[in-house]
Protein backbone atom coordinates (compact mmCIF):
# COMPACT_ATOMS: atom_id res chain seq x y z
CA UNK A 1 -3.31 -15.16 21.62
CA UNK A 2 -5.36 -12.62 23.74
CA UNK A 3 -3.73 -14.42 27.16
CA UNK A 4 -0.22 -13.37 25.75
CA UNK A 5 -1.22 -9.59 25.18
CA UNK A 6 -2.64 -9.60 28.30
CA UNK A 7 0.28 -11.28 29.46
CA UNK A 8 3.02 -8.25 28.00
CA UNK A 9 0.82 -5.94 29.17
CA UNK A 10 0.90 -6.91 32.81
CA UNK A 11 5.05 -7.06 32.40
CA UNK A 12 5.04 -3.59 30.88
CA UNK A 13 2.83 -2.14 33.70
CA UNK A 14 5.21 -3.90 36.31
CA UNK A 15 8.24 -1.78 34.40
CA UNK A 16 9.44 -4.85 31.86
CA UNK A 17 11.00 -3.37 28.91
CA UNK A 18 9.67 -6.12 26.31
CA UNK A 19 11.36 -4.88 23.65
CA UNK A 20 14.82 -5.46 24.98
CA UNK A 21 13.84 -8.80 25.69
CA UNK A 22 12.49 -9.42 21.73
CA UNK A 23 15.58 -7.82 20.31
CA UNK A 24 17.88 -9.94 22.65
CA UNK A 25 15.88 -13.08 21.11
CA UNK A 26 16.60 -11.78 17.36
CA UNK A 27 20.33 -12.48 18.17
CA UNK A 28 21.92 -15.81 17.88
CA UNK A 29 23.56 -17.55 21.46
CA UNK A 30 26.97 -16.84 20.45
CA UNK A 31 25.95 -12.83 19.51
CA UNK A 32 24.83 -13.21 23.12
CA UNK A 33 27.68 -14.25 24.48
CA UNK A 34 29.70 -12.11 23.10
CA UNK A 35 27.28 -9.01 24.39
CA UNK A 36 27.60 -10.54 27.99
CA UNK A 37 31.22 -10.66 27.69
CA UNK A 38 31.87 -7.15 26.64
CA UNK A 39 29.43 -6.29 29.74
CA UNK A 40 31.32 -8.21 31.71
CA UNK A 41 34.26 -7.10 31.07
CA UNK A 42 33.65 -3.42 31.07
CA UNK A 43 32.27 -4.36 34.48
CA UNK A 44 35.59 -5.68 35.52
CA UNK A 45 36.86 -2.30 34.20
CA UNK A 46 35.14 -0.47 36.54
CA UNK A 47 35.23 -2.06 39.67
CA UNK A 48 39.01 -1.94 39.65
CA UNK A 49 38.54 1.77 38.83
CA UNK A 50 36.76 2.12 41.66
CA UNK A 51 39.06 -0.22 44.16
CA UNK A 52 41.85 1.70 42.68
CA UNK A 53 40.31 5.39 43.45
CA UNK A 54 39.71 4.05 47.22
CA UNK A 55 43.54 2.61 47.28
């Protein structure tokens, strides 16, 4: 148990936000999905935004 503290505490000093990792693990696979699909799309969203500002 002490290895694994050590463990998140090395990945926190390197900048790893653990806590978005443990909430991401609360949610079931398809709640995942669905999160990576909205990101996705919004995304999408905004590169043709950005194609469209350049023309």
């Amino acid at each position: 148990m002490e290895k694994d503290v050590a463990i998140h505490e090395e990945a926190e000093a390197y900048g790893i936000d653990i806590s978005l990792i443990r909430s991401n693990l609360r949610l079931t696979p398809a709640e995942r999905l669905r999160r990576h699909d909205k990101a996705l799309n919004t995304m999408n969203k905004l590169r043709a935004a950005m194609e469209k500002k350049r023309g």
